[in-house]
C-alpha atoms as a PDB file:
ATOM      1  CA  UNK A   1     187.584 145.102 -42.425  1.00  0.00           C
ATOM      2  CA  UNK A   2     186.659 148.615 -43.373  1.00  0.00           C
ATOM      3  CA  UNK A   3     184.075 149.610 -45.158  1.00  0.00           C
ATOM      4  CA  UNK A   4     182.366 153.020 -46.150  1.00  0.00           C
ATOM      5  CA  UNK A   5     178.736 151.531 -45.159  1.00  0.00           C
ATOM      6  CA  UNK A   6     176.506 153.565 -43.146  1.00  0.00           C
ATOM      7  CA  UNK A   7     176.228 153.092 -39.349  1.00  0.00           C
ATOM      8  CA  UNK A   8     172.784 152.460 -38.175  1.00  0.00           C
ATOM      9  CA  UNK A   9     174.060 153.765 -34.555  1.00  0.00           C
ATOM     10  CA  UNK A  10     177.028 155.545 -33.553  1.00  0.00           C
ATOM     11  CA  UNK A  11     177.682 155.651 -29.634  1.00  0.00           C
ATOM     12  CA  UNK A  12     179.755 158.548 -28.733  1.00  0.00           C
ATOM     13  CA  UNK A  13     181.118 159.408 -25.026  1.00  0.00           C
ATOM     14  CA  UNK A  14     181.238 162.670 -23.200  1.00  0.00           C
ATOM     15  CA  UNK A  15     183.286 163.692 -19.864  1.00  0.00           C
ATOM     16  CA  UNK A  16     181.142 162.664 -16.617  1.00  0.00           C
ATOM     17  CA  UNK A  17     181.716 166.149 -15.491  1.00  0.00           C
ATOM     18  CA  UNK A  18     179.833 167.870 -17.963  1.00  0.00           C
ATOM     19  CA  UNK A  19     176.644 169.469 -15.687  1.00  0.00           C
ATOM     20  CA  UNK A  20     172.513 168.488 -16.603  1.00  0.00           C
ATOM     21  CA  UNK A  21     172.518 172.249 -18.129  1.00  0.00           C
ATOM     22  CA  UNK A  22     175.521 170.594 -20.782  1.00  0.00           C
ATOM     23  CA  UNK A  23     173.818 167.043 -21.121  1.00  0.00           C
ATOM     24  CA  UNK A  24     170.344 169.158 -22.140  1.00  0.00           C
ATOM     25  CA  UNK A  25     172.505 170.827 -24.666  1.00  0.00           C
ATOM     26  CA  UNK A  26     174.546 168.065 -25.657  1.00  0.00           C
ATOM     27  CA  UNK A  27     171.310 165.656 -26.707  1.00  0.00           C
ATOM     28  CA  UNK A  28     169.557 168.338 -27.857  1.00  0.00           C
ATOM     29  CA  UNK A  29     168.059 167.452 -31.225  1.00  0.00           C
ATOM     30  CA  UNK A  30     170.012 170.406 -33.341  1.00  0.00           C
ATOM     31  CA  UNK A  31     173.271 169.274 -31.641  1.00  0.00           C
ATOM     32  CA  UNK A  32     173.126 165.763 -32.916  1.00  0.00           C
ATOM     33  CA  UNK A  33     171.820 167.305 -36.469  1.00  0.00           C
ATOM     34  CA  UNK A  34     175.208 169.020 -36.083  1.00  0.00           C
ATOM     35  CA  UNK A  35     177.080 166.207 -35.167  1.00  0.00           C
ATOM     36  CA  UNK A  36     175.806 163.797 -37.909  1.00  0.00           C
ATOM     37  CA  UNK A  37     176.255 166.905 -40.566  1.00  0.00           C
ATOM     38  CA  UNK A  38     179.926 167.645 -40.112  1.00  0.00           C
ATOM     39  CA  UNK A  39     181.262 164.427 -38.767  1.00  0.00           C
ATOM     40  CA  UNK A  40     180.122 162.312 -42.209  1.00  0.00           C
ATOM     41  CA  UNK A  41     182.883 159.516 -41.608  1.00  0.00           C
ATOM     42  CA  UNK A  42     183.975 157.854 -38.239  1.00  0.00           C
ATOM     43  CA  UNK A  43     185.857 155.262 -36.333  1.00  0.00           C
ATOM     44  CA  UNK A  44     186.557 154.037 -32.780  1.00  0.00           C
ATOM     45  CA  UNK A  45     188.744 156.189 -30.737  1.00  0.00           C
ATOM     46  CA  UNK A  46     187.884 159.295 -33.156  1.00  0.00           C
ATOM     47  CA  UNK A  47     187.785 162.205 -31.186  1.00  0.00           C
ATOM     48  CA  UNK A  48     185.612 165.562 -31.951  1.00  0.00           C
ATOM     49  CA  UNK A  49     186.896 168.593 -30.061  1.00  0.00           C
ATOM     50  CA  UNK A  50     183.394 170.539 -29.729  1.00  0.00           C
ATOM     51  CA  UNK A  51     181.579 173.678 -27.973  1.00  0.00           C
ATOM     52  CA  UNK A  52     178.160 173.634 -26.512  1.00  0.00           C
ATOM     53  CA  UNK A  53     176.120 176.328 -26.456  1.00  0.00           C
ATOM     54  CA  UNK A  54     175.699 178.736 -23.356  1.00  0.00           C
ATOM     55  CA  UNK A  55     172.914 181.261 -24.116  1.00  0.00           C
ATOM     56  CA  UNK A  56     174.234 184.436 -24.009  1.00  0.00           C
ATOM     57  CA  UNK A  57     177.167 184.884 -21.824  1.00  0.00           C
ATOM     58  CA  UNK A  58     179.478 184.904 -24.250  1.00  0.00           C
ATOM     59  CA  UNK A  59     181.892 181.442 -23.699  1.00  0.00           C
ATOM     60  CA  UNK A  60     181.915 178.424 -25.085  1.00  0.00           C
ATOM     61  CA  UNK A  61     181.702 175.306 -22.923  1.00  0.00           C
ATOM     62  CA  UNK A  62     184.335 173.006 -24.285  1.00  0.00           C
ATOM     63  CA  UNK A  63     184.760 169.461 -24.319  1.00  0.00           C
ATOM     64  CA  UNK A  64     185.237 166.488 -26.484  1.00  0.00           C
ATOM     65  CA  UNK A  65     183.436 163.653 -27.436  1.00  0.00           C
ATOM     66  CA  UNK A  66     185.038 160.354 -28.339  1.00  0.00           C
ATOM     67  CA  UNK A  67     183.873 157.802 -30.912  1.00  0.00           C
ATOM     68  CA  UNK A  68     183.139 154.718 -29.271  1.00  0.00           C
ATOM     69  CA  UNK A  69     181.615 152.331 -31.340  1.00  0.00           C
ATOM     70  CA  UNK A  70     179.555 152.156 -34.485  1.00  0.00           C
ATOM     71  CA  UNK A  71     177.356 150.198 -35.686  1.00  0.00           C
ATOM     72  CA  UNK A  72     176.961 147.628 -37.711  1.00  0.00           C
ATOM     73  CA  UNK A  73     181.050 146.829 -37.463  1.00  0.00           C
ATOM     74  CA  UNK A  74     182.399 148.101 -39.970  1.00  0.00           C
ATOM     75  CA  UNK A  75     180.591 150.753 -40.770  1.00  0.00           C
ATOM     76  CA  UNK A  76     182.489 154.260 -41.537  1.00  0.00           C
ATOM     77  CA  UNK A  77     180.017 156.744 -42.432  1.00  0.00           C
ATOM     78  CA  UNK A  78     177.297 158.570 -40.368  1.00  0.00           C
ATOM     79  CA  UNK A  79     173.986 159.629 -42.118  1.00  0.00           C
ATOM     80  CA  UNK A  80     171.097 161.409 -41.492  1.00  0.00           C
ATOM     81  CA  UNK A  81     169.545 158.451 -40.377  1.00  0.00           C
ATOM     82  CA  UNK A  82     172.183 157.309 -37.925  1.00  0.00           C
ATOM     83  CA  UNK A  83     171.080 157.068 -33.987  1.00  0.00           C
ATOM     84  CA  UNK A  84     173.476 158.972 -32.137  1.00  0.00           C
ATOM     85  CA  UNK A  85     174.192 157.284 -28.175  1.00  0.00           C
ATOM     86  CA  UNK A  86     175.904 159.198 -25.481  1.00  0.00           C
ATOM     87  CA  UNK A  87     177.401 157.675 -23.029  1.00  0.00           C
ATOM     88  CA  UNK A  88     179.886 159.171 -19.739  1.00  0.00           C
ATOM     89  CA  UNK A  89     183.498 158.497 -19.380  1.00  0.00           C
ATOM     90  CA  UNK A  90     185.706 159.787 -16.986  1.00  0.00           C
ATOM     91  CA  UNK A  91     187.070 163.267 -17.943  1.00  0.00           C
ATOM     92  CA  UNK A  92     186.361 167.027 -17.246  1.00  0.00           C
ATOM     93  CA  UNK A  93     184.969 169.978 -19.816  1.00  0.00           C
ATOM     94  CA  UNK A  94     186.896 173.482 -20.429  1.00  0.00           C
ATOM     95  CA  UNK A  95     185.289 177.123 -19.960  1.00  0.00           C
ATOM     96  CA  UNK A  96     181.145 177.463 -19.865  1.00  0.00           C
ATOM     97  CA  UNK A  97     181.098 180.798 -17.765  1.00  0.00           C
ATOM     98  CA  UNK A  98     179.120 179.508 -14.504  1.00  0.00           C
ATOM     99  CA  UNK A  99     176.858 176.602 -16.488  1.00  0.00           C
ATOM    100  CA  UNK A 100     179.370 173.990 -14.885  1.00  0.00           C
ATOM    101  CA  UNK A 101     178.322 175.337 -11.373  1.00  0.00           C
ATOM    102  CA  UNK A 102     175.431 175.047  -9.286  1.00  0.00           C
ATOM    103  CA  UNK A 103     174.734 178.797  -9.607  1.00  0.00           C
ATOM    104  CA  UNK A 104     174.072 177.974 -13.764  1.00  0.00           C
ATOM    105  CA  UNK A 105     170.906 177.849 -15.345  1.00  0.00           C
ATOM    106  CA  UNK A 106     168.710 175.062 -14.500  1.00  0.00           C
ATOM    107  CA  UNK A 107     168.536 171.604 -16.454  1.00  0.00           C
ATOM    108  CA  UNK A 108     165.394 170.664 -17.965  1.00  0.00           C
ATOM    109  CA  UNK A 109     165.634 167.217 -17.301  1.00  0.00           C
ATOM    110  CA  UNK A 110     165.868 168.207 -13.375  1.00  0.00           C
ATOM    111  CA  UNK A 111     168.805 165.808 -12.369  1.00  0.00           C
ATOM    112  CA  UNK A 112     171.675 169.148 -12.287  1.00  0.00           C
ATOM    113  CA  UNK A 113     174.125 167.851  -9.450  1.00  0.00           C
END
């Protein structure tokens, strides 16, 4: 049954290849602002084609994140409230100028492969 209730949480999957330098931007708090602002309605399998961003070399770094569950069930609509969970699935990211290599900037959480 669908509803247009408000998830509480929405868990949302990103490609395992995207680096520490990505994940930092990815979880950032003004990404998920983004993500809760413009994606207002959701459901399973819903899939956001999105760019991080790269400081200043002038790409975008590519990917897209997948709608994996929301809860409670139901639930279609993400608000400001919403807690936003990433987790990894397999899958690779397009463009980022070197921030997908070892050479990129360093993560801030430390754990850059």
């Amino acid at each position: 049954m669908t509803t247009d209730q408000t998830a509480t949480r929405v868990v949302v999957s990103f490609p395992d290849e995207l680096s520490a330098w990505g994940r930092d931007q990815l979880t950032a708090d003004r990404f998920v602002t983004y993500l809760r602002r413009v994606h207002g309605e959701a459901a399973p399998g819903d899939e956001w084609e999105e760019f991080l961003d790269v400081g200043c070399c002038g790409d975008s770094l590519t990917l897209t994140l997948r709608v994996e569950d929301l809860d409670p069930a139901g639930a279609t609509r993400i608000g400001e409230g919403t807690a936003v969970e990433f987790v990894e699935r397999e899958g690779s990211v397009h463009g980022g100028w070197c921030v997908q290599s070892a050479d990129g900037p360093v993560s801030s959480t430390g754990k850059q492969r």
